[in-house]
PDB file of N, CA and C in Angstrom:
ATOM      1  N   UNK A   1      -1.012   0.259  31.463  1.00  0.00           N
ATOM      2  CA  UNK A   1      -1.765  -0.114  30.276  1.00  0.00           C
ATOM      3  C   UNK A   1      -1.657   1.015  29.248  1.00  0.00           C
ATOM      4  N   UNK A   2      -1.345   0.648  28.014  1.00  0.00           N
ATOM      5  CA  UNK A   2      -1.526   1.763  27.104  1.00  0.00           C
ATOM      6  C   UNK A   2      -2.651   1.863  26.229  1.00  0.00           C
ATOM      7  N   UNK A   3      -2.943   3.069  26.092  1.00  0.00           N
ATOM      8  CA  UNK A   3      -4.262   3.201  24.936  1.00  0.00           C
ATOM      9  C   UNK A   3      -4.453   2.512  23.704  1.00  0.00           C
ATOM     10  N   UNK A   4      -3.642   1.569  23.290  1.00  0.00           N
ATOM     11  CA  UNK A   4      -4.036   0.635  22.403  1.00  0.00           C
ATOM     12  C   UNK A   4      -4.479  -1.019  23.016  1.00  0.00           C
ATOM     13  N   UNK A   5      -4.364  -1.241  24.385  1.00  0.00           N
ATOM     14  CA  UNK A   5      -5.095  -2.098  25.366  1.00  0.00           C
ATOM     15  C   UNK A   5      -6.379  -1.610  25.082  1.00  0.00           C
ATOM     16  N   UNK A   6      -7.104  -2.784  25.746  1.00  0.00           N
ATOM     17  CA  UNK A   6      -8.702  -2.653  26.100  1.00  0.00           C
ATOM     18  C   UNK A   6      -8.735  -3.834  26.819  1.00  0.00           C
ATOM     19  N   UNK A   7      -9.792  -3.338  28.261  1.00  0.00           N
ATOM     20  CA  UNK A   7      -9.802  -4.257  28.665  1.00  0.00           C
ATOM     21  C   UNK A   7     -11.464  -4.820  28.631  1.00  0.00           C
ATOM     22  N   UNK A   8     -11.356  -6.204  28.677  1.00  0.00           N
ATOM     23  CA  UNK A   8     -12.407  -6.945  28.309  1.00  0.00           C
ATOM     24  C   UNK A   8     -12.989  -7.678  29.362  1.00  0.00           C
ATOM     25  N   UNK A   9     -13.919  -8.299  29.724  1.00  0.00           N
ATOM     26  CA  UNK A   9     -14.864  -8.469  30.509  1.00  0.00           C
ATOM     27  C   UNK A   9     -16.160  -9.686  30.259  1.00  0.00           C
ATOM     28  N   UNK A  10     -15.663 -10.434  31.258  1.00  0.00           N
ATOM     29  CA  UNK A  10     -17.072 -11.610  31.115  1.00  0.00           C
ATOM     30  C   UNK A  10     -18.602 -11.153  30.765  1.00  0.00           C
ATOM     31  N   UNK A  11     -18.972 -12.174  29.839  1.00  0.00           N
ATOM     32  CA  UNK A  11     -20.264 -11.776  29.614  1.00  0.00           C
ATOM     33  C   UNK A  11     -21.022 -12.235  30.330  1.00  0.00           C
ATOM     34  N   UNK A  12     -20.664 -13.402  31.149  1.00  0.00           N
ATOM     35  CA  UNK A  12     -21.656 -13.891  32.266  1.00  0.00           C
ATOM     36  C   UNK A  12     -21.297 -13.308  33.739  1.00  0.00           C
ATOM     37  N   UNK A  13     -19.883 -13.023  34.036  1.00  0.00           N
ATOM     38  CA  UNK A  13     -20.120 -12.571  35.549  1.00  0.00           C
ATOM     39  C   UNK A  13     -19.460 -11.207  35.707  1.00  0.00           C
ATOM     40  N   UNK A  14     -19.020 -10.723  34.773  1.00  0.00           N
ATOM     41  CA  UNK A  14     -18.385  -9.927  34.301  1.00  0.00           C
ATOM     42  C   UNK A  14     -16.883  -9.352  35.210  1.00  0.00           C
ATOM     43  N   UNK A  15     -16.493 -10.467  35.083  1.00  0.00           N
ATOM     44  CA  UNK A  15     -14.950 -10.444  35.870  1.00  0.00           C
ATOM     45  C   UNK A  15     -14.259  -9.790  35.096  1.00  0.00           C
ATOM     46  N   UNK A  16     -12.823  -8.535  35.124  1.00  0.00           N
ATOM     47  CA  UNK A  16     -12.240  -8.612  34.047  1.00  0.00           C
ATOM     48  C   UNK A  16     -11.290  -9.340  33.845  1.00  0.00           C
ATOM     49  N   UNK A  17     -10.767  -9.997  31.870  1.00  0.00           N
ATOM     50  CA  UNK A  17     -10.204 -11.156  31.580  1.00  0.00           C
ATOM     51  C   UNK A  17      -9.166 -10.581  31.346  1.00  0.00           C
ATOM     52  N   UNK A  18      -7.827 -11.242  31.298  1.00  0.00           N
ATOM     53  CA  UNK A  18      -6.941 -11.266  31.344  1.00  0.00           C
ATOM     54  C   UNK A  18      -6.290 -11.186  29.666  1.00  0.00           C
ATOM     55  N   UNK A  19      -5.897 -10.372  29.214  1.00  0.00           N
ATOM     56  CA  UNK A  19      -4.982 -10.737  27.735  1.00  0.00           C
ATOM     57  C   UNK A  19      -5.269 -12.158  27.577  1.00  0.00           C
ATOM     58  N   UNK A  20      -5.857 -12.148  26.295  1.00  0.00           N
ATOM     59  CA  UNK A  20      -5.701 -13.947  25.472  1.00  0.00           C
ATOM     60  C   UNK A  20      -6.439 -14.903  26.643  1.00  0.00           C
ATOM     61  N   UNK A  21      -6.814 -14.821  27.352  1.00  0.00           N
ATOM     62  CA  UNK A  21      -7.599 -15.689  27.565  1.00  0.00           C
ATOM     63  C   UNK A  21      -8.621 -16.132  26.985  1.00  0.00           C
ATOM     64  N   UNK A  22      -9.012 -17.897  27.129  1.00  0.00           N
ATOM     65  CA  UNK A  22      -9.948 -18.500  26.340  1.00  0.00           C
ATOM     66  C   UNK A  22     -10.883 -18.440  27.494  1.00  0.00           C
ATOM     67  N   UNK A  23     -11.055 -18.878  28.800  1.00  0.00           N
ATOM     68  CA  UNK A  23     -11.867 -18.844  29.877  1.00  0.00           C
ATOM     69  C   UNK A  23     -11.439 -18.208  30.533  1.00  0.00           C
ATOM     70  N   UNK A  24     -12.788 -17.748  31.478  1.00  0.00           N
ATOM     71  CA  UNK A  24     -13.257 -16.495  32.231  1.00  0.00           C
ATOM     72  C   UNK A  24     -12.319 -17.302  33.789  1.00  0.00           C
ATOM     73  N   UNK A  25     -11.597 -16.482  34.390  1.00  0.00           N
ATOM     74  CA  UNK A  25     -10.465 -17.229  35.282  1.00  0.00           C
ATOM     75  C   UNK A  25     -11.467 -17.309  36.415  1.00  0.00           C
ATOM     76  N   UNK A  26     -12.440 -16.594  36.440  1.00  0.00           N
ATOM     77  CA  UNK A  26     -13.428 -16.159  37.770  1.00  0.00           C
ATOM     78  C   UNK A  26     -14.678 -17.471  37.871  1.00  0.00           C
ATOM     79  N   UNK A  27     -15.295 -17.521  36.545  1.00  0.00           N
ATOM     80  CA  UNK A  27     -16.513 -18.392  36.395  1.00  0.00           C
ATOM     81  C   UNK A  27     -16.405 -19.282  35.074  1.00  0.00           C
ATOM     82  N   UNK A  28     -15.353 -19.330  34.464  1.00  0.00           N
ATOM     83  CA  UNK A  28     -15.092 -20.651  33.570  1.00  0.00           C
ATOM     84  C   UNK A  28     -15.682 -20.755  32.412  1.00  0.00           C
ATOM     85  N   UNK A  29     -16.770 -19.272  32.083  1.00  0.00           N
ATOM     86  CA  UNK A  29     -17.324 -19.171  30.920  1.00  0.00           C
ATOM     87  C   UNK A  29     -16.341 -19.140  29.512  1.00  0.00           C
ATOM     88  N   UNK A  30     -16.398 -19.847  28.416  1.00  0.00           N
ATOM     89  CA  UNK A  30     -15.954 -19.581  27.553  1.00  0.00           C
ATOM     90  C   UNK A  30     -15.609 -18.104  27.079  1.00  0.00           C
ATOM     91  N   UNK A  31     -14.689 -17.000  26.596  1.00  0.00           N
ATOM     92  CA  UNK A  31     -14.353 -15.929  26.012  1.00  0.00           C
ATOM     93  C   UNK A  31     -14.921 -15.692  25.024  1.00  0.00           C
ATOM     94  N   UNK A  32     -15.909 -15.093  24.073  1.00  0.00           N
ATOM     95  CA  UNK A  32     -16.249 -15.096  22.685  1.00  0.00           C
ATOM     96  C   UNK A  32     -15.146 -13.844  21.793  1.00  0.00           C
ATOM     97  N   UNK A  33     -14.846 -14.497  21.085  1.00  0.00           N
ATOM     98  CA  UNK A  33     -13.820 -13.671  20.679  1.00  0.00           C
ATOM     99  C   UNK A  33     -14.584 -12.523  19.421  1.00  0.00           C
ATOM    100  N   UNK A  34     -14.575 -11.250  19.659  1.00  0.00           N
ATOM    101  CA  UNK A  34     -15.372 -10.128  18.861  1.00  0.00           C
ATOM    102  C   UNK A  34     -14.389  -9.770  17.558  1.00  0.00           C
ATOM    103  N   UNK A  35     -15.039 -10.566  16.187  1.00  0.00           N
ATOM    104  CA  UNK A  35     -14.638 -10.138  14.739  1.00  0.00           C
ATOM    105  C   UNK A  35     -14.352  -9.135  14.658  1.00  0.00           C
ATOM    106  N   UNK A  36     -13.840  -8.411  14.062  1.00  0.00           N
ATOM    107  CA  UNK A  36     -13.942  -6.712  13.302  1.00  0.00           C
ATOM    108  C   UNK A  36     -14.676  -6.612  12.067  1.00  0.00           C
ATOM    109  N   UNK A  37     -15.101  -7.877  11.867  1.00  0.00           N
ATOM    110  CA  UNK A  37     -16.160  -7.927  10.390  1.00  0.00           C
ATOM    111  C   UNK A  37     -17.203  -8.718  10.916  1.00  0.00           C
ATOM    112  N   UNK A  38     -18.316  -8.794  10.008  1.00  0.00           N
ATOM    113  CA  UNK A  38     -19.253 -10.199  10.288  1.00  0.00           C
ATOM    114  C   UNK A  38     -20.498  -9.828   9.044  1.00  0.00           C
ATOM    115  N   UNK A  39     -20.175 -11.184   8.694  1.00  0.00           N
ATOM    116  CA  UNK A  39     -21.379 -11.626   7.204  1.00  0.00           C
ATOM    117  C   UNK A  39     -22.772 -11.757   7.510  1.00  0.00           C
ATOM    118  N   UNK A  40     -22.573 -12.040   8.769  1.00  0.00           N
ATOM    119  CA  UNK A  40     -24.081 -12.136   9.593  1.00  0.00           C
ATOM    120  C   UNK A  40     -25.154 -11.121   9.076  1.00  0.00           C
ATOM    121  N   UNK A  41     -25.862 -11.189   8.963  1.00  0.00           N
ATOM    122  CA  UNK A  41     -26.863 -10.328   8.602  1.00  0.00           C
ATOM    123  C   UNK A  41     -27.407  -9.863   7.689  1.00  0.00           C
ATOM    124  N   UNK A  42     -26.396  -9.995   6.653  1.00  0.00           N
ATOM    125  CA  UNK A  42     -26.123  -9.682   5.168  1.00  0.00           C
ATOM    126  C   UNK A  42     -26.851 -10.532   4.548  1.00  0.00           C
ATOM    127  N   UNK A  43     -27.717 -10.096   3.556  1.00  0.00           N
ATOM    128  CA  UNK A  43     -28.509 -11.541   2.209  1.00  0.00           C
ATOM    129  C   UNK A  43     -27.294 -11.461   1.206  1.00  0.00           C
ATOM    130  N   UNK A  44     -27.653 -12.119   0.318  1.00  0.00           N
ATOM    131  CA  UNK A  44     -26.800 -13.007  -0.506  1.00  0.00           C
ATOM    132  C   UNK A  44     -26.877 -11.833  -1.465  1.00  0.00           C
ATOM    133  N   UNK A  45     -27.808 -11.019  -1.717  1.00  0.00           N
ATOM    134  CA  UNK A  45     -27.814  -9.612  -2.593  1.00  0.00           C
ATOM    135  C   UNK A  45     -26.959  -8.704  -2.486  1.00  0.00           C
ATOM    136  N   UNK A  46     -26.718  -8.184  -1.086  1.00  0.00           N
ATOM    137  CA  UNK A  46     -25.701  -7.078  -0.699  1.00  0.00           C
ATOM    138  C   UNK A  46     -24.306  -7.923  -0.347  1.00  0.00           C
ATOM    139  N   UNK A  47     -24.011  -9.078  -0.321  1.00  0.00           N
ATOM    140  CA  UNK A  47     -22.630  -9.781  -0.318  1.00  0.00           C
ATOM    141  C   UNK A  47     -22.560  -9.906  -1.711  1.00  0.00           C
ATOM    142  N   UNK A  48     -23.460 -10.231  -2.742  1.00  0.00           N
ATOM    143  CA  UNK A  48     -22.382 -10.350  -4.458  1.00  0.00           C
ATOM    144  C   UNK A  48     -22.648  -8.696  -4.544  1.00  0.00           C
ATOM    145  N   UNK A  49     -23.268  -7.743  -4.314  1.00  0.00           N
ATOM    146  CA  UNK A  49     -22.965  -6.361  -4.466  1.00  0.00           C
ATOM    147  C   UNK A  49     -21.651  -5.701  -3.838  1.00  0.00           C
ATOM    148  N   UNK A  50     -21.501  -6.186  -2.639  1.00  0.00           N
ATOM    149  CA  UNK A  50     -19.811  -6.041  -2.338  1.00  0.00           C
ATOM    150  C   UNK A  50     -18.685  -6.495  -2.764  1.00  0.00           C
ATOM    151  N   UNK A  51     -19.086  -7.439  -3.122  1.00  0.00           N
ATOM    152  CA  UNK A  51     -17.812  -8.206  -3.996  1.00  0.00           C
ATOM    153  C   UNK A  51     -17.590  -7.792  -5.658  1.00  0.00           C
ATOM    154  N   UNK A  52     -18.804  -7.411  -6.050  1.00  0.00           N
ATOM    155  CA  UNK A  52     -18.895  -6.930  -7.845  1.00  0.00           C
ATOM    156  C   UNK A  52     -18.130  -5.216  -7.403  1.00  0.00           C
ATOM    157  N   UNK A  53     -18.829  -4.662  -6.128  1.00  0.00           N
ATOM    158  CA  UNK A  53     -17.871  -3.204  -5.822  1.00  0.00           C
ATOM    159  C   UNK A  53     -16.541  -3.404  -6.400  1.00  0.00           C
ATOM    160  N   UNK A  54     -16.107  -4.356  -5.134  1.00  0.00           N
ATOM    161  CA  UNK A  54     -14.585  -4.808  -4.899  1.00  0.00           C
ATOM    162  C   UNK A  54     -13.973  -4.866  -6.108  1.00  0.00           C
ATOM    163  N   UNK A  55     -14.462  -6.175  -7.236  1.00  0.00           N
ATOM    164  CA  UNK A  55     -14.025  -6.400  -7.880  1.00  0.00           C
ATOM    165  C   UNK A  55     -13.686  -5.139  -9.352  1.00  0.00           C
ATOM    166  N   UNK A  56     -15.126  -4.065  -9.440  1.00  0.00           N
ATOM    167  CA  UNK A  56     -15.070  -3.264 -10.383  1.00  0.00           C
ATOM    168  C   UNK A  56     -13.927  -1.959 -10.129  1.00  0.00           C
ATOM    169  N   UNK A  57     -13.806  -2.023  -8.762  1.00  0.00           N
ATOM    170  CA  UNK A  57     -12.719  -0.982  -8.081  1.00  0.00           C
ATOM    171  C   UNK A  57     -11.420  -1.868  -8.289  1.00  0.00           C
ATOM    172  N   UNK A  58     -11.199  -2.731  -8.452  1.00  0.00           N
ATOM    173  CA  UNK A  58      -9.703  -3.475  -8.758  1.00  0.00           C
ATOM    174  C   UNK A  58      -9.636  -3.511 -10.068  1.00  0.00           C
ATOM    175  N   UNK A  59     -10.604  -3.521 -10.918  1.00  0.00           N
ATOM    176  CA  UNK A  59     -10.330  -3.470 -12.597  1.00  0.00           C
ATOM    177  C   UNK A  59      -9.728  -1.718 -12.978  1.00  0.00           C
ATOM    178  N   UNK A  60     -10.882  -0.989 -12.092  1.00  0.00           N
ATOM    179  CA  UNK A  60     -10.104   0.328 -12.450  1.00  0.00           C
ATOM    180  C   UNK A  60      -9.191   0.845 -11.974  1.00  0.00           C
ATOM    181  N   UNK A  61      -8.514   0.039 -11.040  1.00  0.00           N
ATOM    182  CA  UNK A  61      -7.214   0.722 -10.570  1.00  0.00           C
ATOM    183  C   UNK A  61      -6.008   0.111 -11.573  1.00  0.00           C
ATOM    184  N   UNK A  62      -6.412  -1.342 -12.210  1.00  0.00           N
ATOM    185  CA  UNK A  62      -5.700  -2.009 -12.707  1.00  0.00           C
ATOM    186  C   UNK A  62      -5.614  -1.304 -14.157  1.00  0.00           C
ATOM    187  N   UNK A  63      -6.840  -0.814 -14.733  1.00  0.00           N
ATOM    188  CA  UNK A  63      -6.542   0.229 -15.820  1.00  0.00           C
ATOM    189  C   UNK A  63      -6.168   1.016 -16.354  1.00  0.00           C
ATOM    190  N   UNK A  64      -5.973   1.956 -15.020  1.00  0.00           N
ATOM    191  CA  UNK A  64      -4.768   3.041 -14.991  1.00  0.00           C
ATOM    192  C   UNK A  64      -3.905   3.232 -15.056  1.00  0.00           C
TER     193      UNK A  64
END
């Protein structure tokens, strides 16, 4: 295994899963697959404040 592997693990019986698997080969639980982002949590205030960021940082790069 190389250090850019990780290995992953049932959340219900905690078998470890296999690369790309959708079900747990041990107990048949569905895999939840972990985002690297998530909107979750966020109000609708600090999501148009990230996006007006975004957008005011692309005008000034575009200005230059």
């Amino acid at each position: 295994m190389t250090q850019t592997e990780t290995t992953a693990q049932c959340a219900s019986c905690h078998a470890v899963l296999p690369a790309g698997a959708a079900l747990c080969p041990n107990c048949g639980a569905p895999v939840k697959k972990n985002k690297w982002y998530s909107l979750k949590g966020l109000n609708a205030a600090e999501i148009f404040l990230m996006i007006l960021g975004g957008m005011m940082l692309l005008v000034g790069l575009v200005a230059v």
